[in-house]
PDB file of N, CA and C in Angstrom:
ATOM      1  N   UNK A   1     172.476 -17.911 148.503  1.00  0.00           N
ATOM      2  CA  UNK A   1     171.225 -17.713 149.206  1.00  0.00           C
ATOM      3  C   UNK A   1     170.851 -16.235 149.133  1.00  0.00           C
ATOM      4  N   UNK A   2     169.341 -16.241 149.087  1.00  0.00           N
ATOM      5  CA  UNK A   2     168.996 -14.609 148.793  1.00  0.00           C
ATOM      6  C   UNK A   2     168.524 -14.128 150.553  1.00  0.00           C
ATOM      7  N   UNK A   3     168.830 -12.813 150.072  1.00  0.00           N
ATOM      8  CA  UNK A   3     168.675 -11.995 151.807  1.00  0.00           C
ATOM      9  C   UNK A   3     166.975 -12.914 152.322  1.00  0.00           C
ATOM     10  N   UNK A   4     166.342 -12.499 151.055  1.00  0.00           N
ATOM     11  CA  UNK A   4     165.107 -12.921 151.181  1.00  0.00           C
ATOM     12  C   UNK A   4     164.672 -14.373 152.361  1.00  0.00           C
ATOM     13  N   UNK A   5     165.550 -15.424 151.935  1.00  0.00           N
ATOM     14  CA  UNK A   5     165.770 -16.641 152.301  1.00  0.00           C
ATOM     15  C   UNK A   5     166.305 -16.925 153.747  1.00  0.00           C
ATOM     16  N   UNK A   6     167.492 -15.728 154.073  1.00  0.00           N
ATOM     17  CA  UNK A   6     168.159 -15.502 155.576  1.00  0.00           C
ATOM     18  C   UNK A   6     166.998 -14.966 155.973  1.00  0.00           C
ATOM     19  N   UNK A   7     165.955 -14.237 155.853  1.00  0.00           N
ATOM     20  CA  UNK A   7     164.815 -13.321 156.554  1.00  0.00           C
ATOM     21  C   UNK A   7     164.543 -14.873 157.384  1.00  0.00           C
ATOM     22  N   UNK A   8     163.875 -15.529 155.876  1.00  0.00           N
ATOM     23  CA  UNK A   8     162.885 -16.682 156.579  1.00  0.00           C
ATOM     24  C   UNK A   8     163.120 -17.656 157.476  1.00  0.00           C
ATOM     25  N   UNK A   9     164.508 -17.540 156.948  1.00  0.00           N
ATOM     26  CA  UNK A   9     165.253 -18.735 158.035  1.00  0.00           C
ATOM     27  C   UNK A   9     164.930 -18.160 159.393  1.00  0.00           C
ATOM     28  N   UNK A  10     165.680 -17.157 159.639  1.00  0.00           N
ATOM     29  CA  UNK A  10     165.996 -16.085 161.002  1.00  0.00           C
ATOM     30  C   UNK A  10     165.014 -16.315 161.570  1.00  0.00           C
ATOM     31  N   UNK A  11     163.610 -16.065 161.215  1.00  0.00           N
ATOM     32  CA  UNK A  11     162.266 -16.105 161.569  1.00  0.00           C
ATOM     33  C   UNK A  11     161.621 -17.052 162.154  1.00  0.00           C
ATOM     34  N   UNK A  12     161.765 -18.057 160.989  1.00  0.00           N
ATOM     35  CA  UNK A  12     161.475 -19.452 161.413  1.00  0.00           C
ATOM     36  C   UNK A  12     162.003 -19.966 162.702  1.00  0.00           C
ATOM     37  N   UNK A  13     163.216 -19.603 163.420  1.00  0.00           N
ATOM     38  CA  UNK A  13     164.110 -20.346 163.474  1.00  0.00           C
ATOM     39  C   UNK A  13     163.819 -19.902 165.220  1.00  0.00           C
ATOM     40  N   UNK A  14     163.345 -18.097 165.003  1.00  0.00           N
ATOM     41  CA  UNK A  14     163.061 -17.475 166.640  1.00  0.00           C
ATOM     42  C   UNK A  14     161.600 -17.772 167.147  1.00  0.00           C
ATOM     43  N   UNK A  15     160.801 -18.107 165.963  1.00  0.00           N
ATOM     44  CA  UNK A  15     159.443 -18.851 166.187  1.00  0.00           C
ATOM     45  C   UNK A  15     159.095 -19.846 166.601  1.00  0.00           C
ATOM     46  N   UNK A  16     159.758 -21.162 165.749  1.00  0.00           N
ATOM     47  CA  UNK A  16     160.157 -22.187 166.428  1.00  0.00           C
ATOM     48  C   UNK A  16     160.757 -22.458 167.656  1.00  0.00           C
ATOM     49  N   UNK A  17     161.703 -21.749 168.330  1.00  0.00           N
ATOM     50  CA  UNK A  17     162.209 -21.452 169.673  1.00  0.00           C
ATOM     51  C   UNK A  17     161.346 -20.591 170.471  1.00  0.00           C
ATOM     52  N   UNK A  18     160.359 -20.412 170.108  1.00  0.00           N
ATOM     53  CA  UNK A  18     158.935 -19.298 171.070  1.00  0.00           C
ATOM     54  C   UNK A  18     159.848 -17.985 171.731  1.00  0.00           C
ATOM     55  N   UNK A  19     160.634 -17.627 170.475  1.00  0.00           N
ATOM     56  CA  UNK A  19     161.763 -16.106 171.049  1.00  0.00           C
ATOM     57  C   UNK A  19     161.016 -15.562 170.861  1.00  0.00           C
ATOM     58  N   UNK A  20     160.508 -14.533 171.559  1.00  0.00           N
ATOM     59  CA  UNK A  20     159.872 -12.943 170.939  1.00  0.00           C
ATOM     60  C   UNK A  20     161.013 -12.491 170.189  1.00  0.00           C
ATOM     61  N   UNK A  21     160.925 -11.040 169.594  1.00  0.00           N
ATOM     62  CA  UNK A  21     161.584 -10.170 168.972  1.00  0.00           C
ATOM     63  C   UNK A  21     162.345  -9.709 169.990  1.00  0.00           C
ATOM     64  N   UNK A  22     161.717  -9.284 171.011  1.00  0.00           N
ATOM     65  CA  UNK A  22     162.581  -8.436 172.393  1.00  0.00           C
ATOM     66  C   UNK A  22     163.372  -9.409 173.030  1.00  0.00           C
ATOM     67  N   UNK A  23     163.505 -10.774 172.897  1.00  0.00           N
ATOM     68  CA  UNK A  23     164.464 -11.443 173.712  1.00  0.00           C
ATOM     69  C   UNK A  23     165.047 -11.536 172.464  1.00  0.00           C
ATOM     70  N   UNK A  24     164.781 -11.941 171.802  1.00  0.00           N
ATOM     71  CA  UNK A  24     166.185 -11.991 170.946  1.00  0.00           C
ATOM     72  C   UNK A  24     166.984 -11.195 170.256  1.00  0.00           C
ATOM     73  N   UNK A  25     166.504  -9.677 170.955  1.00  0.00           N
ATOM     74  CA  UNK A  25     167.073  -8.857 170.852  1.00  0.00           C
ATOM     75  C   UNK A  25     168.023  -8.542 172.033  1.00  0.00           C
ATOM     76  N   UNK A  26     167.862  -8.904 172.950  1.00  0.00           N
ATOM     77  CA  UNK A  26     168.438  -8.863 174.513  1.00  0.00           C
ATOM     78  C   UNK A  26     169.176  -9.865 174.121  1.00  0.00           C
ATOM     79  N   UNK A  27     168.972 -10.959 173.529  1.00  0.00           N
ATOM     80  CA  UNK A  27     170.029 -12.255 173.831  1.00  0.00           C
ATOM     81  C   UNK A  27     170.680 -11.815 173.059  1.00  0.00           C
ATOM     82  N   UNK A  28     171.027 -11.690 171.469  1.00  0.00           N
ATOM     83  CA  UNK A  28     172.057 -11.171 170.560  1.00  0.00           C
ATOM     84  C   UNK A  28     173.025  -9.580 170.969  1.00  0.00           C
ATOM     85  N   UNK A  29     171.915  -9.267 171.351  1.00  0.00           N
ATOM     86  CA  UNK A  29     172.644  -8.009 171.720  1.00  0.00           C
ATOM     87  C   UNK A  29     172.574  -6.537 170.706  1.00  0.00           C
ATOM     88  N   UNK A  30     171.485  -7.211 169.576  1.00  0.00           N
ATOM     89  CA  UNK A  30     171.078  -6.855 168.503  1.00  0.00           C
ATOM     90  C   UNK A  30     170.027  -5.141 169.127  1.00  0.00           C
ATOM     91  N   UNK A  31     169.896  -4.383 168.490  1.00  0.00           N
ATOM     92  CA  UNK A  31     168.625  -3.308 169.082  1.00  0.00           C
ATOM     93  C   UNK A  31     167.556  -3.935 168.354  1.00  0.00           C
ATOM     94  N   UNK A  32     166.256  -3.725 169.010  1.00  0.00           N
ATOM     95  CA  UNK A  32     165.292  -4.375 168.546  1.00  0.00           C
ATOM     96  C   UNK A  32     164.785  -3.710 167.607  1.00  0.00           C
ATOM     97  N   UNK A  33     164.914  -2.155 167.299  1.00  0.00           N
ATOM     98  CA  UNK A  33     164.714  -1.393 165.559  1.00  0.00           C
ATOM     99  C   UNK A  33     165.099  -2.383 164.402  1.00  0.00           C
ATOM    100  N   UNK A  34     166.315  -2.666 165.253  1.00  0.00           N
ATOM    101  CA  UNK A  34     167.514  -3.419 164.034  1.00  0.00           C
ATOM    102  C   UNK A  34     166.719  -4.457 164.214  1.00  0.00           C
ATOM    103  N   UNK A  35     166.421  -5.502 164.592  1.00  0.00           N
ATOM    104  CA  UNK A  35     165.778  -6.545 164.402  1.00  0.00           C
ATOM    105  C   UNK A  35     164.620  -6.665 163.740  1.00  0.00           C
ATOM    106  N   UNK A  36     163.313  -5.969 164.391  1.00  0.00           N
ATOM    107  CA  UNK A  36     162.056  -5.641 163.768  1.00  0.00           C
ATOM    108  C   UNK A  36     162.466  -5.376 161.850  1.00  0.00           C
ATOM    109  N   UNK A  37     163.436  -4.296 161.721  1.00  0.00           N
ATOM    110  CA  UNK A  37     163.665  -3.772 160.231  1.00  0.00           C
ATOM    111  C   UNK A  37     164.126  -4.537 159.431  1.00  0.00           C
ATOM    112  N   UNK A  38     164.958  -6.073 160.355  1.00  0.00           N
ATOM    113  CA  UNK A  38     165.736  -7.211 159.542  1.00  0.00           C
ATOM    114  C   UNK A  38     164.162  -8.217 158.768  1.00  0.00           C
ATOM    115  N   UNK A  39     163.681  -8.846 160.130  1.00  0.00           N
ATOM    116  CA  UNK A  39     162.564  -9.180 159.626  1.00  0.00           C
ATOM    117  C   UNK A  39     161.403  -8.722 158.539  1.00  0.00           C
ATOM    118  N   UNK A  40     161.106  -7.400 158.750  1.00  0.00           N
ATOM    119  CA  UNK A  40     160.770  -6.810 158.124  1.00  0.00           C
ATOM    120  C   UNK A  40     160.997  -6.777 156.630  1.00  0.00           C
ATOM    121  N   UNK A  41     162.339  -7.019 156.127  1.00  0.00           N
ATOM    122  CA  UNK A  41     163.275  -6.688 155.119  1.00  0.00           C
ATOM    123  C   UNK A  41     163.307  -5.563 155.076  1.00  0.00           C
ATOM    124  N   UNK A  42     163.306  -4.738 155.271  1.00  0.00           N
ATOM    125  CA  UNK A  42     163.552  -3.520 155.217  1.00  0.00           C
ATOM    126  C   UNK A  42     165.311  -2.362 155.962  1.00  0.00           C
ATOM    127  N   UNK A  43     165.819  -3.806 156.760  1.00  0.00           N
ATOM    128  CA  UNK A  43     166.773  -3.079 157.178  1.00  0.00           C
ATOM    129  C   UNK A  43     168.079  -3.793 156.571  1.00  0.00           C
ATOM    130  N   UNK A  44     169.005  -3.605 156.381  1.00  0.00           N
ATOM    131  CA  UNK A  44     170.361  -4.208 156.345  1.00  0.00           C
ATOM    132  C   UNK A  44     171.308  -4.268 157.122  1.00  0.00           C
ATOM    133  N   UNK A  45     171.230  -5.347 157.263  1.00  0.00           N
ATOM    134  CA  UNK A  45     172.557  -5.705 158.977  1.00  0.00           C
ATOM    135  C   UNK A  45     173.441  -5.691 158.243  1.00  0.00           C
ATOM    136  N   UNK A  46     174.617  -5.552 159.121  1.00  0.00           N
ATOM    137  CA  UNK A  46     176.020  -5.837 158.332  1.00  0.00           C
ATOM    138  C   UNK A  46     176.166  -7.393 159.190  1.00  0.00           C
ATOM    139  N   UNK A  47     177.298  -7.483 158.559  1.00  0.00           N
ATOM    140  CA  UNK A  47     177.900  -9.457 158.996  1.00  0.00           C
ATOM    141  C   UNK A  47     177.915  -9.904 160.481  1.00  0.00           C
ATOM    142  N   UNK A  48     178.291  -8.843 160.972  1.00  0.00           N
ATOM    143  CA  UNK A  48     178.054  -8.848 162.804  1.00  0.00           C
ATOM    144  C   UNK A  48     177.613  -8.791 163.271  1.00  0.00           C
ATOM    145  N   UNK A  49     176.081  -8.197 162.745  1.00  0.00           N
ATOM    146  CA  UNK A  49     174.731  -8.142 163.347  1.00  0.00           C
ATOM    147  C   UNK A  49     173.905  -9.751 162.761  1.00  0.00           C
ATOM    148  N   UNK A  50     174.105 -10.170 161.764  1.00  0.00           N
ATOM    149  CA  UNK A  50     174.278 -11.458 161.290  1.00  0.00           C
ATOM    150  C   UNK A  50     174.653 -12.260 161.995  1.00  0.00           C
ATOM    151  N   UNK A  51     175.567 -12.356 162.325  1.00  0.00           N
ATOM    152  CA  UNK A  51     176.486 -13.588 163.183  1.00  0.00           C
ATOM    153  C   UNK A  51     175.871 -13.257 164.619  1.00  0.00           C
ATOM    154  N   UNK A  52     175.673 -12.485 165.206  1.00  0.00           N
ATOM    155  CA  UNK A  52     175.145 -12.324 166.791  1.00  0.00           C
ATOM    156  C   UNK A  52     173.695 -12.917 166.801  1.00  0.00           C
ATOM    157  N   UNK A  53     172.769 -12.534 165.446  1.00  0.00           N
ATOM    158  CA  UNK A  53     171.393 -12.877 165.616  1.00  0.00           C
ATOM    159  C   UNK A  53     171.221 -14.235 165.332  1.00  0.00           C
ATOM    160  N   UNK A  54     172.620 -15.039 164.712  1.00  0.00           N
ATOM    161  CA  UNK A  54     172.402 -16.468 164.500  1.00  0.00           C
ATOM    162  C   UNK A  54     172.959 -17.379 165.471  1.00  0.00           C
ATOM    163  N   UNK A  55     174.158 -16.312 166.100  1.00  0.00           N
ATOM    164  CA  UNK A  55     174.578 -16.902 167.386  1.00  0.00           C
ATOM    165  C   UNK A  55     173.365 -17.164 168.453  1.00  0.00           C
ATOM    166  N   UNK A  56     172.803 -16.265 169.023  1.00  0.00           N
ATOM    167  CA  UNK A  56     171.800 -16.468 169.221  1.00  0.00           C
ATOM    168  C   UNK A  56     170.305 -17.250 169.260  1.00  0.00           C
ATOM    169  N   UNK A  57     170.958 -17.511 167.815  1.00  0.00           N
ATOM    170  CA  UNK A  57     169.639 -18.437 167.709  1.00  0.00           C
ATOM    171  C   UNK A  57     169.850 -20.445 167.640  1.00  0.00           C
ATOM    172  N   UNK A  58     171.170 -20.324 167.119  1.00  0.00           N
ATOM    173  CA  UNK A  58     172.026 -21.735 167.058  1.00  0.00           C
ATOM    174  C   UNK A  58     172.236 -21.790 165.594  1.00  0.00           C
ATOM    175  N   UNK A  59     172.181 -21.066 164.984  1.00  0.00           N
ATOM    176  CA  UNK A  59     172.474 -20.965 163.260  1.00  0.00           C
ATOM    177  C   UNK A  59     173.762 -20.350 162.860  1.00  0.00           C
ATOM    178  N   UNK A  60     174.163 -21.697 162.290  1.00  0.00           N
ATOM    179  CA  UNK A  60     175.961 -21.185 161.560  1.00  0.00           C
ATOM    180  C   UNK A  60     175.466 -20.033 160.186  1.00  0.00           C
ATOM    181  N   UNK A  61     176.358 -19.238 160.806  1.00  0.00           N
ATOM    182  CA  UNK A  61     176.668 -18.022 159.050  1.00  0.00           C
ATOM    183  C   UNK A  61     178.109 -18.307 158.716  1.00  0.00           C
ATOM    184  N   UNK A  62     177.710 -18.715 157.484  1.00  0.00           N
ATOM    185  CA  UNK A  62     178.424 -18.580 156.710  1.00  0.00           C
ATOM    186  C   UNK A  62     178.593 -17.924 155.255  1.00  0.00           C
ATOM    187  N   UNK A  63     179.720 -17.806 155.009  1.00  0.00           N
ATOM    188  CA  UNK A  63     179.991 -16.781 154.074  1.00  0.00           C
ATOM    189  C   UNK A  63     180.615 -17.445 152.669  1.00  0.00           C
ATOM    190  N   UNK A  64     180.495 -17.602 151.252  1.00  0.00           N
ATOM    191  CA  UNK A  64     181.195 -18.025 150.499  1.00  0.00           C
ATOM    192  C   UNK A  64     181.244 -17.083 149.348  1.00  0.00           C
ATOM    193  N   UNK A  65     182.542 -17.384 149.094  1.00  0.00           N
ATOM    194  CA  UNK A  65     182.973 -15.998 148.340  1.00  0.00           C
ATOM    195  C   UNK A  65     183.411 -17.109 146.465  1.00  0.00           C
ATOM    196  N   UNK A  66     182.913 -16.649 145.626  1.00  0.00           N
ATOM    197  CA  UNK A  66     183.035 -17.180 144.764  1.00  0.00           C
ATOM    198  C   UNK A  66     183.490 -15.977 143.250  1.00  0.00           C
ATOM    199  N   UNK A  67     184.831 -16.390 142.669  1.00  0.00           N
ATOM    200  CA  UNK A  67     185.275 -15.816 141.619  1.00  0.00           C
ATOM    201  C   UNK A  67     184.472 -15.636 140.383  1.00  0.00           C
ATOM    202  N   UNK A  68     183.874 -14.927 140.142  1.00  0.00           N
ATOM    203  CA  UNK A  68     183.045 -14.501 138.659  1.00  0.00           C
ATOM    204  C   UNK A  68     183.971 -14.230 137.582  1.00  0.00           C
ATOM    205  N   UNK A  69     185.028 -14.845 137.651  1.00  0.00           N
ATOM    206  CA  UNK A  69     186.166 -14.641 136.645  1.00  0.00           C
ATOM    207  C   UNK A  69     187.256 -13.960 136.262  1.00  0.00           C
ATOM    208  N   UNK A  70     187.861 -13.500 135.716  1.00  0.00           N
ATOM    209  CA  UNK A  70     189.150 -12.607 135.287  1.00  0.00           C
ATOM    210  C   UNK A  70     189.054 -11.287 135.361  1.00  0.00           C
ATOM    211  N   UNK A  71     188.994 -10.185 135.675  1.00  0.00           N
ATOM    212  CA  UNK A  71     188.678  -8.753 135.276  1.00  0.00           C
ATOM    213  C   UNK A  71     190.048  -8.549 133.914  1.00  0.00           C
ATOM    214  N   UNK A  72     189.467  -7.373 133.682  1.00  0.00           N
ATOM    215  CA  UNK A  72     189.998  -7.484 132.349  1.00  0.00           C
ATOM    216  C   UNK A  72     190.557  -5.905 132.739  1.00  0.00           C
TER     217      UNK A  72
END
């Protein structure tokens, strides 16, 4: 999945639940810079700011890690 795709989800997801930005910044625990800049695309959360804003919202993160092959 592209960051692009987590934006829309995230979005969708606090819209559909009639969250403002500022509560679901209070509920995650997230700062609302950091939030506004996620939406935005413009900011980059790390995994914990991820997981709090989906906790938050009722959305599993998950992570899959996949081998691109042998290094040489």
């Amino acid at each position: 999945m592209h960051y692009k795709e987590i934006i829309n989800i995230v979005k969708a997801r606090r819209e559909s639940l009639h969250v403002s930005q500022e509560t679901l910044a209070t509920l995650s625990g997230v700062g609302l810079r950091t939030l506004k800049q996620f939406e935005s695309g413009k900011g980059n959360p790390t995994l914990l700011t991820l997981q709090k804003i989906g906790d938050a919202l009722g959305l599993e993160v998950t992570i899959t890690v996949k081998s691109m092959g042998t290094a040489s």
